[in-house]
N, C-alpha and C. Protein backbone atom coordinates (compact mmCIF):
# COMPACT_ATOMS: atom_id res chain seq x y z
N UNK A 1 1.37 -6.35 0.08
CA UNK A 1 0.05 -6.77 -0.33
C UNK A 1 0.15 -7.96 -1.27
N UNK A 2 0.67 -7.63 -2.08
CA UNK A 2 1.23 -9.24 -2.85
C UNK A 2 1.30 -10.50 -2.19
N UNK A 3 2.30 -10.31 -1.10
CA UNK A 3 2.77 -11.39 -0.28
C UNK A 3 1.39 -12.25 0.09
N UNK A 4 0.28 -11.25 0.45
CA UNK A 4 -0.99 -11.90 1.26
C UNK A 4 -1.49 -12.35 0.28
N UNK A 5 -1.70 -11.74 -1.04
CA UNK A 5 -2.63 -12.12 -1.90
C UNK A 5 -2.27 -13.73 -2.21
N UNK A 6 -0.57 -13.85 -2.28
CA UNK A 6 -0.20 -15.07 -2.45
C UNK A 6 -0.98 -15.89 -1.88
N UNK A 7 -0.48 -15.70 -0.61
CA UNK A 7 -0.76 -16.49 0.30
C UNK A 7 -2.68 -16.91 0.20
N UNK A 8 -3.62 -15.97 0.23
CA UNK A 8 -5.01 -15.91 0.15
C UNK A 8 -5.27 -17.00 -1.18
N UNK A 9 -4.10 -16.76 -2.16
CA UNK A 9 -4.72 -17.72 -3.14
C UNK A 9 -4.17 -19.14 -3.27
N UNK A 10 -3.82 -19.35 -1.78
CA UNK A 10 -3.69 -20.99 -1.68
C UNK A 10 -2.25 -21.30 -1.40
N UNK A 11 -1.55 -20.17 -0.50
CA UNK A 11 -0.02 -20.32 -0.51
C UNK A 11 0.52 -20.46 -1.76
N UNK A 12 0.77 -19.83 -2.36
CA UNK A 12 1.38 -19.80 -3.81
C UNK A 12 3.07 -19.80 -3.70
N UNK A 13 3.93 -20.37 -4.29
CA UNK A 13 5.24 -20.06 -4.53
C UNK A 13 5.51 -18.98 -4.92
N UNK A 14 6.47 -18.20 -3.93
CA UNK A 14 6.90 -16.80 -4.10
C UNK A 14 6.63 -16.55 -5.52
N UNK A 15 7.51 -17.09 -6.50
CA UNK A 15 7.85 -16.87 -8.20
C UNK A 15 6.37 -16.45 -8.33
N UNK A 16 5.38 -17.99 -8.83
CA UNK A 16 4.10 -17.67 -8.85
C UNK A 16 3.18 -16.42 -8.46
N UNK A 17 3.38 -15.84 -7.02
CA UNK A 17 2.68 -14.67 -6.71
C UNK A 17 3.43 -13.98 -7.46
N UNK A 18 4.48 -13.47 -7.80
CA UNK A 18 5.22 -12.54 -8.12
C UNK A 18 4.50 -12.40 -9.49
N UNK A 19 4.55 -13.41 -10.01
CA UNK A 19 4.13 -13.37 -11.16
C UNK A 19 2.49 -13.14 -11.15
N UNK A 20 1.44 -12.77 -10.37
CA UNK A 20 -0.10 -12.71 -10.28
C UNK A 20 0.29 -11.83 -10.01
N UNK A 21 1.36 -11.03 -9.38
CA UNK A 21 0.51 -9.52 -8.54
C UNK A 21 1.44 -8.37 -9.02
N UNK A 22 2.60 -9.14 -10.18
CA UNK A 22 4.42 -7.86 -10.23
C UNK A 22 3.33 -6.62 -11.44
N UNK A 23 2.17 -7.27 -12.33
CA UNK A 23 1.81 -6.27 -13.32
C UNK A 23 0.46 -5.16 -12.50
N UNK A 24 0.08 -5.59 -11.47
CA UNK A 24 -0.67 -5.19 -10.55
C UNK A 24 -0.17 -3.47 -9.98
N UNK A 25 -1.27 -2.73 -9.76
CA UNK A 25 -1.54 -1.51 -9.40
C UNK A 25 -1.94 -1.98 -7.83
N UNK A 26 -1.54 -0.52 -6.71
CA UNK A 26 -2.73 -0.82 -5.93
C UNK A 26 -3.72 -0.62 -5.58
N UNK A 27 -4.52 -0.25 -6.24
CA UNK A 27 -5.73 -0.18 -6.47
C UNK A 27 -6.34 -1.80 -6.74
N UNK A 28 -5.56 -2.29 -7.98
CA UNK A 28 -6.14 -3.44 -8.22
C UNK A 28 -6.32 -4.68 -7.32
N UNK A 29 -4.77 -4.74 -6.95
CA UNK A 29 -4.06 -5.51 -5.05
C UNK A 29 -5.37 -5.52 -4.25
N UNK A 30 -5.58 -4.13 -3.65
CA UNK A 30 -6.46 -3.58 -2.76
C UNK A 30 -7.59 -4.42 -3.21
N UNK A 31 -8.33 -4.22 -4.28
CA UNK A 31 -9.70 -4.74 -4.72
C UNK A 31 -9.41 -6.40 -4.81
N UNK A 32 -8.27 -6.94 -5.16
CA UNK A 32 -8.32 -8.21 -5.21
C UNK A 32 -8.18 -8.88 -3.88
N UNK A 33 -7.51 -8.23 -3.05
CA UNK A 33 -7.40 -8.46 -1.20
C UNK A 33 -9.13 -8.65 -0.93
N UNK A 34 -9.48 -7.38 -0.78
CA UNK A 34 -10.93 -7.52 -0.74
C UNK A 34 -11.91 -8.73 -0.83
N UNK A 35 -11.58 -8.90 -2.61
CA UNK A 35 -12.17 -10.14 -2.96
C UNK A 35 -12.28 -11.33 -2.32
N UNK A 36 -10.49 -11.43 -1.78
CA UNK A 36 -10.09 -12.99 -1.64
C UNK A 36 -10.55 -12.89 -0.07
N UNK A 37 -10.37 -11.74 0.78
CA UNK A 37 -10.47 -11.62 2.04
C UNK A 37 -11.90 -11.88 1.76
N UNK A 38 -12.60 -11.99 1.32
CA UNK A 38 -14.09 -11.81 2.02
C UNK A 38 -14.59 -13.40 1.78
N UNK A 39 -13.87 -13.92 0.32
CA UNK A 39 -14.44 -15.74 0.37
C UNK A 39 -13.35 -16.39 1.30
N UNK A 40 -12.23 -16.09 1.82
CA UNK A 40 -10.66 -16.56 2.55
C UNK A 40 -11.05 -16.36 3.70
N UNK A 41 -11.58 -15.48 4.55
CA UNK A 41 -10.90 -15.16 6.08
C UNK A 41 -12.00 -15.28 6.47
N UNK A 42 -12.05 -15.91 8.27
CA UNK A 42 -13.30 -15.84 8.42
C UNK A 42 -13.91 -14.06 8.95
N UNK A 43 -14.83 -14.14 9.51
CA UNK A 43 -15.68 -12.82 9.33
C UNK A 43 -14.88 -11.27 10.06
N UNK A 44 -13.97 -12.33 11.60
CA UNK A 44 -13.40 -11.27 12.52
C UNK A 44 -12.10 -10.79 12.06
N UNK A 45 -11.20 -11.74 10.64
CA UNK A 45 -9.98 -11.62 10.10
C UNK A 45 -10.18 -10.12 9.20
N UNK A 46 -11.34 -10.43 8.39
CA UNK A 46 -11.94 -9.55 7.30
C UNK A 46 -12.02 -8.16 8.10
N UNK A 47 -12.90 -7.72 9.15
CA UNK A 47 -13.20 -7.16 9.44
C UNK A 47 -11.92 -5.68 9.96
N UNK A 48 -11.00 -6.76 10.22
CA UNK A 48 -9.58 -6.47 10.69
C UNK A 48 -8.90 -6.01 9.91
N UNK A 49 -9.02 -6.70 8.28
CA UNK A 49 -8.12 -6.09 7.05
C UNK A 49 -8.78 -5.12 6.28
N UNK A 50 -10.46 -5.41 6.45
CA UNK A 50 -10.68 -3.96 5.39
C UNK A 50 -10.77 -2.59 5.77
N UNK A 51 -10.68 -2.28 7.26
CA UNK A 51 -9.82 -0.72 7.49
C UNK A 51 -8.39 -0.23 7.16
N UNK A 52 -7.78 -1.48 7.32
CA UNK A 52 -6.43 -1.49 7.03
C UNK A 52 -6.08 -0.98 5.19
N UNK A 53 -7.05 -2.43 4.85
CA UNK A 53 -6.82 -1.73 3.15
C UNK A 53 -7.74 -0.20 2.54
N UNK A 54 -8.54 0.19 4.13
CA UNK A 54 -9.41 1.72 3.36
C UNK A 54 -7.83 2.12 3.74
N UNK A 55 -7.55 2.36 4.74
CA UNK A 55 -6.15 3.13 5.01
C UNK A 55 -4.87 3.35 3.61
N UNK A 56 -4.75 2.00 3.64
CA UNK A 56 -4.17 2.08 2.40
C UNK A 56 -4.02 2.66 0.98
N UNK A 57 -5.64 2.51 0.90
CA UNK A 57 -6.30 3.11 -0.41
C UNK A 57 -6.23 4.57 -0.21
N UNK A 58 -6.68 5.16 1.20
CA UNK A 58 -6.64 6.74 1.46
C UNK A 58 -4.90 7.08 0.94
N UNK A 59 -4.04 6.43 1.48
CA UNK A 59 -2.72 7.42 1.02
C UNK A 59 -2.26 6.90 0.39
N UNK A 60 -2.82 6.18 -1.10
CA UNK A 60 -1.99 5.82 -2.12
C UNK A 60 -1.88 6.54 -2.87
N UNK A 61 -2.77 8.03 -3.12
CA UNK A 61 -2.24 8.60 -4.33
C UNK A 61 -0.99 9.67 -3.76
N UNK A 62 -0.91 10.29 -2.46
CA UNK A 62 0.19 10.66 -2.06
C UNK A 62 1.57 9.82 -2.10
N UNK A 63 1.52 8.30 -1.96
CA UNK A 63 2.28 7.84 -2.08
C UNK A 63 2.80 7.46 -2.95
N UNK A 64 1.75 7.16 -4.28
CA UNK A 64 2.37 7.46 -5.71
C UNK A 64 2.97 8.67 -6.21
N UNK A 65 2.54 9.90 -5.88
CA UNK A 65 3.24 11.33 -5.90
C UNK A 65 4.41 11.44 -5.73
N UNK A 66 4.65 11.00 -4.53
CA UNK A 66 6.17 10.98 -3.82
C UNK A 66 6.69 10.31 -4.46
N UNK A 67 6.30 8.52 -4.94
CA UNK A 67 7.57 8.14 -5.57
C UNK A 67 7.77 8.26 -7.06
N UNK A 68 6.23 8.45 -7.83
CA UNK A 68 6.79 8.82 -9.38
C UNK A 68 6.69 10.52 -9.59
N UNK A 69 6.50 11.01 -8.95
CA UNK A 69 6.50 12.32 -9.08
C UNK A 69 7.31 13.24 -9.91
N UNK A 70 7.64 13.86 -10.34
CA UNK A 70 8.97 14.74 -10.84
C UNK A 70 8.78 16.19 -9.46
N UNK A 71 10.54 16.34 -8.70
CA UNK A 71 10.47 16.94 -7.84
C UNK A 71 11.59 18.33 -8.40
N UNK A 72 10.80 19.26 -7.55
CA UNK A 72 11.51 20.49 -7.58
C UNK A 72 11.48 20.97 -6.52
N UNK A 73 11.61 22.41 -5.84
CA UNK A 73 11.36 23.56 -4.83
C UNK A 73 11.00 24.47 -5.21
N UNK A 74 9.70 24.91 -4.28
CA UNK A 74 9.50 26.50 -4.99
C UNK A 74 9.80 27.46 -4.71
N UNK A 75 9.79 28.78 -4.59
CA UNK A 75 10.08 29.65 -4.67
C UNK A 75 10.77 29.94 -3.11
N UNK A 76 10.08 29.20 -2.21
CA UNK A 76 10.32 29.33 -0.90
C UNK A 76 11.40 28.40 -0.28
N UNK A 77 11.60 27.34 -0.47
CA UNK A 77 12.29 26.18 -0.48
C UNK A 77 11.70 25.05 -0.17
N UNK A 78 9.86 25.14 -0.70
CA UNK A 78 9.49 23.65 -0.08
C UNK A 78 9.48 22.53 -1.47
N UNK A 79 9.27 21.67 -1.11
CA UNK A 79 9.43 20.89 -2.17
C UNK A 79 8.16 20.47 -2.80
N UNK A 80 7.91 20.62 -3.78
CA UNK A 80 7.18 20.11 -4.79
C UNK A 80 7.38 18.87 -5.86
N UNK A 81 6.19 17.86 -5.80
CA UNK A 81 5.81 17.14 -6.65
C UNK A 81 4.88 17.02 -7.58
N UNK A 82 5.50 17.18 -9.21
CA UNK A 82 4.77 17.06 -10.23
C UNK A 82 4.42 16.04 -10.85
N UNK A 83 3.35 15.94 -11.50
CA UNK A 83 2.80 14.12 -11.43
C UNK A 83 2.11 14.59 -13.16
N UNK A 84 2.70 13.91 -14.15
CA UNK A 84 1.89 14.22 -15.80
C UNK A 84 0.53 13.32 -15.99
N UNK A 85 0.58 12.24 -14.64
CA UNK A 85 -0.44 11.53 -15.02
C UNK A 85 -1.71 11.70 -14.22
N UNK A 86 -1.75 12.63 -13.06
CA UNK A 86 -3.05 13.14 -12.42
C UNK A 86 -4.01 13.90 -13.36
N UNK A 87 -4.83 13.83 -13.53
CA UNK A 87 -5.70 14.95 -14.40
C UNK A 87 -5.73 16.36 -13.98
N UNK A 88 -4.84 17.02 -14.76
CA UNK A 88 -5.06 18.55 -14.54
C UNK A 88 -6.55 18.71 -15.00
N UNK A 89 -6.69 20.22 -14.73
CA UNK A 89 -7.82 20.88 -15.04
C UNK A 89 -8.11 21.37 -16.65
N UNK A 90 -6.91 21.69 -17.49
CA UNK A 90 -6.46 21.65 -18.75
C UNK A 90 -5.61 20.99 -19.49
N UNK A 91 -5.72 20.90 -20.65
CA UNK A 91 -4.62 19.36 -20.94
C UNK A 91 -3.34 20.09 -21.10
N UNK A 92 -3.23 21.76 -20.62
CA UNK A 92 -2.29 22.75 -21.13
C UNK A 92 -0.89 22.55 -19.48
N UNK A 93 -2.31 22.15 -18.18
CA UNK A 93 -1.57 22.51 -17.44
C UNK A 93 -0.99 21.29 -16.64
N UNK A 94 0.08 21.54 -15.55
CA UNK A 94 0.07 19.87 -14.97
C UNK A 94 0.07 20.34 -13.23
N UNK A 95 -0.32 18.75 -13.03
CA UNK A 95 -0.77 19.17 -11.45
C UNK A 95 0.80 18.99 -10.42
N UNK A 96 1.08 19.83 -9.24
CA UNK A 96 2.00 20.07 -8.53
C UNK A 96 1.54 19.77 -7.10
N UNK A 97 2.00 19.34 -5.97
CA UNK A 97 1.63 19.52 -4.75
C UNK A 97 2.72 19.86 -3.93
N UNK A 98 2.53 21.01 -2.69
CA UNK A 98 3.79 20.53 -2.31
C UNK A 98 3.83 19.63 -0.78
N UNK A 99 4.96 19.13 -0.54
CA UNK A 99 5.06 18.17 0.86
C UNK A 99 6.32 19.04 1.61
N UNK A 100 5.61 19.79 2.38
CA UNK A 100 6.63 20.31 3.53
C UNK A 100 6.67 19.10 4.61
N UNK A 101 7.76 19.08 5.51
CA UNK A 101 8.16 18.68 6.29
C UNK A 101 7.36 17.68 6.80
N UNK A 102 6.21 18.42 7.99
CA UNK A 102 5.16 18.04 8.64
C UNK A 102 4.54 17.10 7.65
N UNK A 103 4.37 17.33 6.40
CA UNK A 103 3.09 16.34 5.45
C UNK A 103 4.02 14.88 5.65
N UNK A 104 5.54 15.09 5.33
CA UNK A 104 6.06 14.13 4.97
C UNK A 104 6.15 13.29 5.98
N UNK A 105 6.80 13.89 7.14
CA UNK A 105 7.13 12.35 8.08
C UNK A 105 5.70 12.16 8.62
N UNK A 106 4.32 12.81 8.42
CA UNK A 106 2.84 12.33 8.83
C UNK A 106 2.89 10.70 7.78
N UNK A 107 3.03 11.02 6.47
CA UNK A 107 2.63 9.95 5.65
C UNK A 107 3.74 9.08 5.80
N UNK A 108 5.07 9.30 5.94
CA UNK A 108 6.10 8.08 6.31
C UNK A 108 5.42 7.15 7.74
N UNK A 109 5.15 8.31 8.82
CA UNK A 109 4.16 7.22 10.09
C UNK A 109 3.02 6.47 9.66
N UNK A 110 2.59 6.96 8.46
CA UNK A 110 1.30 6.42 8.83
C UNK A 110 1.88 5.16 7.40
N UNK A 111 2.67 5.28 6.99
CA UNK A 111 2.72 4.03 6.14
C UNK A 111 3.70 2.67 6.66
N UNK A 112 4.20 3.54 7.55
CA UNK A 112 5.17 2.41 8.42
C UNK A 112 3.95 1.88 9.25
N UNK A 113 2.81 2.82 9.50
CA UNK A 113 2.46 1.69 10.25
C UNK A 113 1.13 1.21 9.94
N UNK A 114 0.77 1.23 8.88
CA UNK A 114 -0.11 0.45 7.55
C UNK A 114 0.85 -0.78 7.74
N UNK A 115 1.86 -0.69 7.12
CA UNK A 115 2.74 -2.14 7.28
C UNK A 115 2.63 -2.59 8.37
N UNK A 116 2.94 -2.07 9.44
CA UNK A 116 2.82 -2.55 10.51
C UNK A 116 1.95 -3.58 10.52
N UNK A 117 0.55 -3.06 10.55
CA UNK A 117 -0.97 -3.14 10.57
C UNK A 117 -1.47 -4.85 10.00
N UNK A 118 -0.70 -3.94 8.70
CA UNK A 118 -0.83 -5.76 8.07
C UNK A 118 0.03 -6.97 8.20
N UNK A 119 1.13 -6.45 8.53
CA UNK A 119 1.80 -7.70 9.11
C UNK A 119 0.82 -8.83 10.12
N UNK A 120 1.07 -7.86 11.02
CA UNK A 120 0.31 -8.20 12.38
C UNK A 120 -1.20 -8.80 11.87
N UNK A 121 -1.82 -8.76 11.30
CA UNK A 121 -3.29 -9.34 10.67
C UNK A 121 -2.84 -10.42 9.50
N UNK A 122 -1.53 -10.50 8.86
CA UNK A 122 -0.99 -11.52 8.19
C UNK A 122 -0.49 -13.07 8.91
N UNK A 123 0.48 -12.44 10.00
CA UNK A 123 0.65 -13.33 11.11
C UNK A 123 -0.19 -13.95 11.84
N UNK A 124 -1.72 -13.08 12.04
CA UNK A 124 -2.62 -14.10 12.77
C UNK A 124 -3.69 -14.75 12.14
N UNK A 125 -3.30 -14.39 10.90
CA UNK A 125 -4.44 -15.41 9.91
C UNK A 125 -3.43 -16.67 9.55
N UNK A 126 -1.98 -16.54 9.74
CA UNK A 126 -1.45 -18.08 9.70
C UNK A 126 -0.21 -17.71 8.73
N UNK A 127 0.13 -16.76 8.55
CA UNK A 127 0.56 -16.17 7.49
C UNK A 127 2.19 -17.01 7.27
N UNK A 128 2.62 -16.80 9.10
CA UNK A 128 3.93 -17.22 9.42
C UNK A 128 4.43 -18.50 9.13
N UNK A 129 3.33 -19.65 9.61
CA UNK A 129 3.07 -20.90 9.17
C UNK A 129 3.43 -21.32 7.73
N UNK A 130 3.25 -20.60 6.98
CA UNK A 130 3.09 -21.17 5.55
C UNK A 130 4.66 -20.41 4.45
N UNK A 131 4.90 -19.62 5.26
CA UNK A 131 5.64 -18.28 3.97
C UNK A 131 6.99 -18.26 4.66
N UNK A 132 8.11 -19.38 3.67
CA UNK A 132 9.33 -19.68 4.21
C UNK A 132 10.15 -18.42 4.69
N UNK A 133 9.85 -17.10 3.63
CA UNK A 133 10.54 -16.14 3.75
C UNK A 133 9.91 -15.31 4.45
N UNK A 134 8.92 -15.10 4.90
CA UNK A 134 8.40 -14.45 6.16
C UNK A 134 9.15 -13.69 7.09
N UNK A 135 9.36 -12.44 7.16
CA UNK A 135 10.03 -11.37 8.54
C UNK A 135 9.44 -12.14 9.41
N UNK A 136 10.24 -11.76 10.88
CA UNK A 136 9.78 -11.57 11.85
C UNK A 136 8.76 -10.64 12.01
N UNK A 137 7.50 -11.60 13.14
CA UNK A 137 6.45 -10.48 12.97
C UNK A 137 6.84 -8.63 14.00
N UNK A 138 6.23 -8.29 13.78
CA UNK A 138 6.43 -6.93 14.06
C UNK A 138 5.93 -7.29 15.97
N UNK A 139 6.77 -6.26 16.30
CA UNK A 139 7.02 -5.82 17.92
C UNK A 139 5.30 -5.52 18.00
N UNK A 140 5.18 -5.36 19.53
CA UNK A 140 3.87 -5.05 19.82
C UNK A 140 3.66 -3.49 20.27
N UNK A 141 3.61 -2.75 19.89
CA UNK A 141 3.70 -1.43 20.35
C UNK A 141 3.50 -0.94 21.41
């Protein structure tokens, strides 16, 4: 998301974006994509990225879970993630979820192919053109 934002704000030098988007949440990314996508892209580009970024927004707090989480197993052997910064229900207690198997490789597919998603909508807004370090765009499924 960075990478685009760069790019949305006038092809920016890697350093430069890095530096607009490294203190950035995504939440904030997301809302600033938004922004730039809606004065930046024309109407059919937009239309293309803001399911992509609801998608995004839907499994970011799972995906923050997973990676700042504090992990254990419970009693059974599934694994659990504890998070101090979700709002429990008491300031006594803290919130846990767990990710069996099935949850996990669901949200690994669906974030591989969020990336996917946006590549492919990065590349055809011109993305490739401009961004020395640019992947190869993604296969066509």
């Amino acid at each position: 998301m960075g990478d685009l934002i760069g790019f949305l704000l006038g092809d920016l030098e890697f350093a430069l974006a890095r530096a607009v988007t490294s203190r950035l949440d995504a939440t904030s990314m997301i809302r600033m994509l938004r922004y730039l996508a809606a004065i930046s892209l024309s109407e059919n580009h937009f239309h293309k990225l803001s399911p992509i970024l609801d998608k995004i927004d839907y499994v970011r707090d799972d995906r923050n879970l997973i990676v700042h989480g504090i992990w254990a197993r419970n009693s059974r052997g599934t694994p659990l993630a504890f998070s101090l910064r979700q709002k429990a229900p008491t300031p006594t207690e803290v919130v846990a979820e767990t990710f069996d198997d099935s949850r996990m490789r669901t949200l690994i597919h669906t974030i591989v192919a969020l990336h996917r998603e946006l590549l492919l909508v990065m590349y055809e807004i011109g993305w490739s053109l401009h961004e020395k370090s640019a992947p190869p765009p993604p296969e066509e499924a």
